[in-house]
Protein backbone atom coordinates (compact mmCIF):
# COMPACT_ATOMS: atom_id res chain seq x y z
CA UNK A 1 -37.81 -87.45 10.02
CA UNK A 2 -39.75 -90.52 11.23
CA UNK A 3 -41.31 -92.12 7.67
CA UNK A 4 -44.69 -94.28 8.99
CA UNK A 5 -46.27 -95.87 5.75
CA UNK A 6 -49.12 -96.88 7.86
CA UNK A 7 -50.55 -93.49 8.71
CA UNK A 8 -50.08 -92.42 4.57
CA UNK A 9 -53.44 -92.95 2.55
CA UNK A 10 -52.90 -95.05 -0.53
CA UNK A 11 -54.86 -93.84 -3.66
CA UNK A 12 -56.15 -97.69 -3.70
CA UNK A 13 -58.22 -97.47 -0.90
CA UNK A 14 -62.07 -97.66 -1.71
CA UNK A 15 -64.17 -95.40 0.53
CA UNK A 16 -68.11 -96.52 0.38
CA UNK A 17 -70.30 -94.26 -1.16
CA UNK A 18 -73.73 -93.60 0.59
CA UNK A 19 -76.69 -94.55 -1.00
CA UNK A 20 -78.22 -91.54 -3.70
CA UNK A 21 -81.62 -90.39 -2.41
CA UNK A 22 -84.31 -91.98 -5.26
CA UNK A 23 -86.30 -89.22 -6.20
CA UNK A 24 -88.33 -91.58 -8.43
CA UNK A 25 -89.98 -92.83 -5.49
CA UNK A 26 -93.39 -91.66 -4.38
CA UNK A 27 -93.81 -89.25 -1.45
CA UNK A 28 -95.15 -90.50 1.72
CA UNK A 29 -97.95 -88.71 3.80
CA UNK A 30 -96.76 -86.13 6.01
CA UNK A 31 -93.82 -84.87 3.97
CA UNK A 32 -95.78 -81.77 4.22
CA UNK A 33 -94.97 -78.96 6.83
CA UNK A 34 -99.11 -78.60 7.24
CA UNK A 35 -101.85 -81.26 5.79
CA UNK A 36 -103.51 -79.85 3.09
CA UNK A 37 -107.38 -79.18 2.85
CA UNK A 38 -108.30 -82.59 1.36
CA UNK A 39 -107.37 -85.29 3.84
CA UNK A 40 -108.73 -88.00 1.96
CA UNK A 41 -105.31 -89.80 1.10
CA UNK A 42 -105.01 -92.45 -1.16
CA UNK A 43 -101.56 -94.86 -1.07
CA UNK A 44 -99.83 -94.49 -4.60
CA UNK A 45 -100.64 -97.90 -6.86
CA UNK A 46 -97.98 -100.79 -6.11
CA UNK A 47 -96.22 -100.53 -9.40
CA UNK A 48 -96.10 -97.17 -11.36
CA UNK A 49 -97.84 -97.59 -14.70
CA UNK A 50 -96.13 -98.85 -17.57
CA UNK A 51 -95.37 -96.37 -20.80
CA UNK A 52 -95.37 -97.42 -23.76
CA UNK A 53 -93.45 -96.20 -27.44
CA UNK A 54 -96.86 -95.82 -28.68
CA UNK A 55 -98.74 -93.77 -25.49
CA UNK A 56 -97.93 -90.43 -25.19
CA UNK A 57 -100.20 -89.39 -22.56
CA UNK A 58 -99.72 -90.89 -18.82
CA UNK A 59 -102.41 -92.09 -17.05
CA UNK A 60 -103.62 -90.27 -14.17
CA UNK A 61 -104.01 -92.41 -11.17
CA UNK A 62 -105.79 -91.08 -8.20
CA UNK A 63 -102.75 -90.73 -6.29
CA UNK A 64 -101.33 -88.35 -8.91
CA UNK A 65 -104.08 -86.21 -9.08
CA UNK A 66 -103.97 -85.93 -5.33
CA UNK A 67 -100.65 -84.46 -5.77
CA UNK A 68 -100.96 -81.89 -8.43
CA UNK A 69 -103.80 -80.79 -5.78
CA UNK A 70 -101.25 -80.34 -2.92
CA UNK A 71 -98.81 -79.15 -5.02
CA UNK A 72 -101.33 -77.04 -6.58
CA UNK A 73 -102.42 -75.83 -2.70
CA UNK A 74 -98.80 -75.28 -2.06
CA UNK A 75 -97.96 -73.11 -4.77
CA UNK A 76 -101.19 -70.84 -4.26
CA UNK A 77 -100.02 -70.69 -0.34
CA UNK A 78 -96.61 -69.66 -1.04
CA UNK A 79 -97.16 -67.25 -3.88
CA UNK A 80 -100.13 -65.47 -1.80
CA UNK A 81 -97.53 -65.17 1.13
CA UNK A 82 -94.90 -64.04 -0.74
CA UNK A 83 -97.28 -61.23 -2.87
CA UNK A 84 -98.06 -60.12 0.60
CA UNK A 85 -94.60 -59.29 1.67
CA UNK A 86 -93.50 -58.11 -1.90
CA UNK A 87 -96.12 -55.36 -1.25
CA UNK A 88 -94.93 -54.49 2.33
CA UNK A 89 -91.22 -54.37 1.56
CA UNK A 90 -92.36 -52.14 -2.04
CA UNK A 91 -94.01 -49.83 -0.05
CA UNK A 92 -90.97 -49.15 2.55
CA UNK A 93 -88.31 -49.44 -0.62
CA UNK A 94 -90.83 -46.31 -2.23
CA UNK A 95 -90.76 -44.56 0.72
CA UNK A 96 -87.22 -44.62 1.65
CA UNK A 97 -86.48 -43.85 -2.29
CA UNK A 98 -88.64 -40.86 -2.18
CA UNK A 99 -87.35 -39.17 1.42
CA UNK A 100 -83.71 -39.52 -0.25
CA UNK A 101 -85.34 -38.15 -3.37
CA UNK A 102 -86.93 -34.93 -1.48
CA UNK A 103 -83.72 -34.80 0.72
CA UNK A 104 -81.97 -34.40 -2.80
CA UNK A 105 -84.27 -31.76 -3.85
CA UNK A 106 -84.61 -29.59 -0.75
CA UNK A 107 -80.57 -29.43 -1.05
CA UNK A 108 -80.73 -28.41 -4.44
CA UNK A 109 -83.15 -25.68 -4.21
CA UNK A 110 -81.74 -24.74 -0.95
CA UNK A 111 -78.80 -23.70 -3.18
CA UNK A 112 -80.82 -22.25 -5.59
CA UNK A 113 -82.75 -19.73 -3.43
CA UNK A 114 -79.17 -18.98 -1.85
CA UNK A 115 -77.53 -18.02 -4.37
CA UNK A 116 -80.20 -15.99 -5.66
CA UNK A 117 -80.55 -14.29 -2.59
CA UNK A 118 -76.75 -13.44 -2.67
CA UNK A 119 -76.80 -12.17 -6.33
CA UNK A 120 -79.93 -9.96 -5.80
CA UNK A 121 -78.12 -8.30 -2.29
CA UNK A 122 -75.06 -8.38 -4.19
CA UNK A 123 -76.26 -6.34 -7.28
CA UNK A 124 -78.95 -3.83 -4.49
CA UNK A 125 -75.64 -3.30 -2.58
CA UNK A 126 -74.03 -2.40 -5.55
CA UNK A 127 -76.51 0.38 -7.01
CA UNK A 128 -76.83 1.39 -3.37
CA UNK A 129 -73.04 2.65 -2.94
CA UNK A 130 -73.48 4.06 -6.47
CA UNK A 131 -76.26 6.11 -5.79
CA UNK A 132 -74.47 7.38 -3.00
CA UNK A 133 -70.89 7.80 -4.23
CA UNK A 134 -73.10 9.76 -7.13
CA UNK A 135 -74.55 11.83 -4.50
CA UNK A 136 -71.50 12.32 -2.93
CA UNK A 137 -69.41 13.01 -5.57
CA UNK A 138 -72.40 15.84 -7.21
CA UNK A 139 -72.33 17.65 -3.65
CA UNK A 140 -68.66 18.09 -3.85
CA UNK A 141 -68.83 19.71 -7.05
């Protein structure tokens, strides 16, 4: 066996990370699939605005509330499409639930009505041959 130290990774080695994604930072215009309805874009402020101990409530800056109102757009959007297409696959989902359902049923009283039928013949076959073995037998005697 041929032992190469060079081509064996040493647990030393640093491997560069790549740089995290900073989800702090504003979004830029046209992150969107489609523009929203109001296309009267304002650039977010230069420096986001300072909290402090004291001030509980953030200041809404123009830019801010332009994003609640996409966001806002975007959530109406999705949930309208998505209500649509609940109600399309529901209605198949009943319907295939309620053939199977009927399917069950007509089996069952299929059965049923078949073994009825075979109990009634049964017991009409039965008095049948005794009313004639009865016959038979009182025009022998």
């Amino acid at each position: 066996m041929n032992h190469d130290d060079n081509s064996i990774p040493l647990l030393t080695e640093v491997i560069p990370l790549a740089p995290a994604p900073d989800y702090a930072a504003p979004m830029q215009p046209g992150a969107f699939h489609t523009q929203p309805a109001n296309t009267h874009y304002q650039a977010p402020a230069a420096a986001a605005p300072v909290m402090t101990p004291m001030s509980p409530v953030t200041p809404v800056t123009p830019a801010a509330e332009q994003y609640r109102q996409w966001e806002q757009e975007i959530r109406e959007n999705v949930l309208q499409s998505l209500l649509e297409r609940v109600d399309t696959v529901l209605h198949q989902h009943l319907q295939d639930q309620m053939a199977l359902a009927l399917d069950h049923l007509s089996d069952i009283v299929m059965q049923r009505v078949r073994e009825g039928l075979r109990d009634a013949l049964t017991e009409t076959v039965e008095r049948a041959v005794a009313e004639e073995m009865a016959r038979f037998t009182s025009s022998k005697m």
